[in-house]
N, C-alpha and C. Protein backbone atom coordinates (compact mmCIF):
# COMPACT_ATOMS: atom_id res chain seq x y z
N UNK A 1 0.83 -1.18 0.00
CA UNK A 1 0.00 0.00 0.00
C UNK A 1 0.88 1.25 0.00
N UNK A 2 0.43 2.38 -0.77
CA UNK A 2 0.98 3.66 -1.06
C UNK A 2 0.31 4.43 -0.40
N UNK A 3 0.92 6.04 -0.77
CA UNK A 3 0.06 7.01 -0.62
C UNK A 3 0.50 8.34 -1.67
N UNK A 4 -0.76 8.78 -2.29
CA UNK A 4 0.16 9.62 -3.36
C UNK A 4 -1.33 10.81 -2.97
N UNK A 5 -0.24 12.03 -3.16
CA UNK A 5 -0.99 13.35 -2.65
C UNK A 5 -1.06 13.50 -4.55
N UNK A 6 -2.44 14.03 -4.37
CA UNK A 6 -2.81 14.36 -5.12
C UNK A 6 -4.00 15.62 -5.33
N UNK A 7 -3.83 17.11 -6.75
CA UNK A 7 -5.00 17.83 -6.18
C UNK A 7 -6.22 17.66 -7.63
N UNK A 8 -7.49 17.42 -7.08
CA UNK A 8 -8.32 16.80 -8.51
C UNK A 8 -8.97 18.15 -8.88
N UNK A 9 -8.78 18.64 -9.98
CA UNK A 9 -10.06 19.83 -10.27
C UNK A 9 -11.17 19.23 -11.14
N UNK A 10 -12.26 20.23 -10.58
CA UNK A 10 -13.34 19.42 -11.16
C UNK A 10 -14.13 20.51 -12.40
N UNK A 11 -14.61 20.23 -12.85
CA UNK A 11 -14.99 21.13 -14.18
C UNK A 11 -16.83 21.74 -13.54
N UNK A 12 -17.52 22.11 -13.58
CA UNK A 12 -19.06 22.11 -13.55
C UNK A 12 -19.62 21.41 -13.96
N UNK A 13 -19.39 20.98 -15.01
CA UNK A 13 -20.29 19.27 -15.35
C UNK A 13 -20.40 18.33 -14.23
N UNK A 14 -19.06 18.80 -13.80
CA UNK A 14 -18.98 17.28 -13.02
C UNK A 14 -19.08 17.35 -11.13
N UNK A 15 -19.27 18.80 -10.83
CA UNK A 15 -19.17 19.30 -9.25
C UNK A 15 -20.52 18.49 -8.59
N UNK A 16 -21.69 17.91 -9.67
CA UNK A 16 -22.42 17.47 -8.64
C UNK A 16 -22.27 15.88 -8.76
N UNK A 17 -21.44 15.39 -9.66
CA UNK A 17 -21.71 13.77 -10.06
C UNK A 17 -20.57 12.80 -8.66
N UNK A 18 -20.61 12.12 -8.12
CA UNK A 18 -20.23 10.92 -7.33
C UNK A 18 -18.73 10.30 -7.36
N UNK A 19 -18.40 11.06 -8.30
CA UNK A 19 -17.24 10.35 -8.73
C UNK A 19 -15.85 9.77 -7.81
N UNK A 20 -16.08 10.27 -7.05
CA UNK A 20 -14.92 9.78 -5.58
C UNK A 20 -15.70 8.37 -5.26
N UNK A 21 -16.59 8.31 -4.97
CA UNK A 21 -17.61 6.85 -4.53
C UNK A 21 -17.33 6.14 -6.19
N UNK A 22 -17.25 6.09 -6.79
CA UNK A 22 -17.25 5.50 -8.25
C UNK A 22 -15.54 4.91 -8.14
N UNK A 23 -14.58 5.67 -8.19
CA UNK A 23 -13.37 5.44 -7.68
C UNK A 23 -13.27 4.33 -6.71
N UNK A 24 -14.01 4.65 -5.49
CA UNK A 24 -13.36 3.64 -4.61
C UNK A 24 -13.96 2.53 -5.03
N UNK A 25 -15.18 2.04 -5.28
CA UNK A 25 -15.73 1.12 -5.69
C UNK A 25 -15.01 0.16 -7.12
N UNK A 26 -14.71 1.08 -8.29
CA UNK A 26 -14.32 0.41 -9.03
C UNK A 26 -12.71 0.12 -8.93
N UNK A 27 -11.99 0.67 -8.56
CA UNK A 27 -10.58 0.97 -8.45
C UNK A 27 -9.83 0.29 -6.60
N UNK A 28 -10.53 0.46 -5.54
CA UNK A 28 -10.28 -0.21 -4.22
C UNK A 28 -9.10 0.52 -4.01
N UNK A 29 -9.46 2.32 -4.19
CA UNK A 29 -8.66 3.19 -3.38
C UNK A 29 -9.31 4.39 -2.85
N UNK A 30 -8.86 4.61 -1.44
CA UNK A 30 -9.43 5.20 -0.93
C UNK A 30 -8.67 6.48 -0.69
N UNK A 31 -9.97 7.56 -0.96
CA UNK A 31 -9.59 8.97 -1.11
C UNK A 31 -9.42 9.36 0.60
N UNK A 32 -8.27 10.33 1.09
CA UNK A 32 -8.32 10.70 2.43
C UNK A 32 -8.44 12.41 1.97
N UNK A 33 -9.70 12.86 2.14
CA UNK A 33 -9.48 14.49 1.75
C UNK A 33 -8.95 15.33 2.83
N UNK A 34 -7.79 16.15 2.07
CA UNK A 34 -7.08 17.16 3.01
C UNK A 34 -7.64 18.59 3.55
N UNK A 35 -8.20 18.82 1.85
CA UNK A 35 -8.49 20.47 1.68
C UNK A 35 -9.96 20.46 0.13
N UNK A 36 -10.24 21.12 0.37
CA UNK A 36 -10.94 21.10 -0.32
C UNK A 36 -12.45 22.59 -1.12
N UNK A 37 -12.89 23.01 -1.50
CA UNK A 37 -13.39 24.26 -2.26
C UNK A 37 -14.21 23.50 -3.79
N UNK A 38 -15.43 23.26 -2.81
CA UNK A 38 -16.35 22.98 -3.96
C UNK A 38 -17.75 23.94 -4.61
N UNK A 39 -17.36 24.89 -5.14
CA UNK A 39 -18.63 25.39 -5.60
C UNK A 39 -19.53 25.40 -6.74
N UNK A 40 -20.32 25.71 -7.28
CA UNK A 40 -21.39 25.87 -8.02
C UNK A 40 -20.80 25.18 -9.24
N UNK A 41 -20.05 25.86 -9.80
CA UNK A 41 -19.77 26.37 -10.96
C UNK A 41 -17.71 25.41 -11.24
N UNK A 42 -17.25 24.87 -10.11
CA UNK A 42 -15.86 24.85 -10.23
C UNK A 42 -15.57 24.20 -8.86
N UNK A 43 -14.66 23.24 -8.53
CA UNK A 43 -14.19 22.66 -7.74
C UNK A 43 -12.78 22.05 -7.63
N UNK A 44 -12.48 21.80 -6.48
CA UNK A 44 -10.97 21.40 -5.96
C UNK A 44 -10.89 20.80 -5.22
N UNK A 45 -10.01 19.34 -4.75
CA UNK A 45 -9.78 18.57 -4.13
C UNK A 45 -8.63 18.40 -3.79
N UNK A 46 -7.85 18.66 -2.53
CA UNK A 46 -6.61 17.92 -2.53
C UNK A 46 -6.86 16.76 -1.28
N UNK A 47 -6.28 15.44 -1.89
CA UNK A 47 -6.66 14.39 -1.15
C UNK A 47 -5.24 13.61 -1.63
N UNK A 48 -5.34 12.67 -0.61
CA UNK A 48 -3.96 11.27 -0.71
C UNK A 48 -4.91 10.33 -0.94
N UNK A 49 -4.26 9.76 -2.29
CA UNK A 49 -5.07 8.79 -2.25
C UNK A 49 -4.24 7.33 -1.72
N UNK A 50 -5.15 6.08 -1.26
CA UNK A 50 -4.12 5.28 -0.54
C UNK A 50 -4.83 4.04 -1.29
N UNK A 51 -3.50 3.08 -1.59
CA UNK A 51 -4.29 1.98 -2.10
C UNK A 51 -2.84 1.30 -3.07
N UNK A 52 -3.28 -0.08 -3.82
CA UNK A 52 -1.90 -0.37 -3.93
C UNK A 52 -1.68 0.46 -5.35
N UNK A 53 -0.17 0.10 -6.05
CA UNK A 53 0.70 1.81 -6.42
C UNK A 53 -0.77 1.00 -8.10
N UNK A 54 -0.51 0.35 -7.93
CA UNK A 54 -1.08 -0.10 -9.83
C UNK A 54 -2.91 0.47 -9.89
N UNK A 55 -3.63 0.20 -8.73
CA UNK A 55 -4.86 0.40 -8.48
C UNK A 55 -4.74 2.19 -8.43
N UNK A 56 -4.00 2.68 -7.88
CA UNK A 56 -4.45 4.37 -7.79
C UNK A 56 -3.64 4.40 -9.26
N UNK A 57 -2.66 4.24 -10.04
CA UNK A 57 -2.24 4.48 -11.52
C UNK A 57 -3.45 4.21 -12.65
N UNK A 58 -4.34 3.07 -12.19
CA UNK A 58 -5.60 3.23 -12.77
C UNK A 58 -6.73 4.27 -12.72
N UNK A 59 -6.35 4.53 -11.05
CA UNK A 59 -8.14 5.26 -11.16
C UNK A 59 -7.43 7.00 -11.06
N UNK A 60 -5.82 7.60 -11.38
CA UNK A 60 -5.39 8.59 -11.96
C UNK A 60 -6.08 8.88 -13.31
N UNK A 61 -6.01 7.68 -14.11
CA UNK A 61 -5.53 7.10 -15.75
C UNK A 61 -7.47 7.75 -16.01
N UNK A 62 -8.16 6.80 -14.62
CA UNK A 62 -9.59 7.03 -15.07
C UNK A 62 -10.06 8.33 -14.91
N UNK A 63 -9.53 8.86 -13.81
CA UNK A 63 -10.31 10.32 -13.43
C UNK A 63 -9.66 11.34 -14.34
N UNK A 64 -8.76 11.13 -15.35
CA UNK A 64 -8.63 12.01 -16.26
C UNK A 64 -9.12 11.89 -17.52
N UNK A 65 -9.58 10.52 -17.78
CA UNK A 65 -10.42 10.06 -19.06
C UNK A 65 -12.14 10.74 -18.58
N UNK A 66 -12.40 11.07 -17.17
CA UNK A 66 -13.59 11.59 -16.93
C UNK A 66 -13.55 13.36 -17.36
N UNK A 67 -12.30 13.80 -17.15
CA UNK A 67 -12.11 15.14 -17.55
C UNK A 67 -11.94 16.03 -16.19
N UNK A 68 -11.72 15.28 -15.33
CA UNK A 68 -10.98 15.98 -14.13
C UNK A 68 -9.40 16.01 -13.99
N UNK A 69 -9.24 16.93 -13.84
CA UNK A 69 -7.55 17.48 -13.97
C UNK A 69 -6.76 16.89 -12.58
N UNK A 70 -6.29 15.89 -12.73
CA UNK A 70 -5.37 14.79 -11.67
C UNK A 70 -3.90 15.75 -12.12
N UNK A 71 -3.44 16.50 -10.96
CA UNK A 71 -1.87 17.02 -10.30
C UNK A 71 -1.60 16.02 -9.32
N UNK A 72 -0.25 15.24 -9.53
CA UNK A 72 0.50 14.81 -8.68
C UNK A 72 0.89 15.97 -7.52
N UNK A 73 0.76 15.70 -6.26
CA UNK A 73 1.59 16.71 -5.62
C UNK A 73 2.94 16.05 -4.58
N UNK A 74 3.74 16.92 -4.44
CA UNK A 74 4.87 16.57 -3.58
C UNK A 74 4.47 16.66 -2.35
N UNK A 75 5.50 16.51 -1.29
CA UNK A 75 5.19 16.99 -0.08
C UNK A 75 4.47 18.40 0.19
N UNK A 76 3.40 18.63 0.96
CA UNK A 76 2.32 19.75 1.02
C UNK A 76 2.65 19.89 2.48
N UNK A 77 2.94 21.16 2.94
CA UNK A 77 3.09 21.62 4.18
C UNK A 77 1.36 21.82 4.98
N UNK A 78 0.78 21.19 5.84
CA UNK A 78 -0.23 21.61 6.21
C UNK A 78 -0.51 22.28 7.15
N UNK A 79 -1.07 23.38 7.16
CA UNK A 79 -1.57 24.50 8.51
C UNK A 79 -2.44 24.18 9.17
């Protein structure tokens, strides 16, 4: 098991659809959210996702074939 920080943007199409529950279900990784700014119109996620390294390289691979913008992040200082 890994853990890879990651920040997801979400487009308006997609701020009201499930897609974190869709992830864990199809993929068997689980999102830990850090930070986060979801509104109307535009959204942001930064979360670690944890799970083994090939299963989160899939559901990266998927949540950008959905049209959400997957940033790898490095170490994130948290306040």
């Amino acid at each position: 098991m890994i853990t890879v920080r990651v920040k997801l943007t979400f487009p308006e199409s997609l701020v009201r659809t499930p897609v974190l529950a869709r992830m864990v279900r199809e993929f068997d990784v689980e999102p830990n959210i850090r930070r986060a700014n979801v509104e109307e119109h535009s959204g942001w996620i930064i979360c670690e996702l944890v799970g083994d390294a090939g299963h989160i390289d899939a559901a990266a691979a998927w949540l950008r074939t959905e049209g959400i913008g997957v940033d790898l992040l490095g170490d994130v200082l948290e306040s």
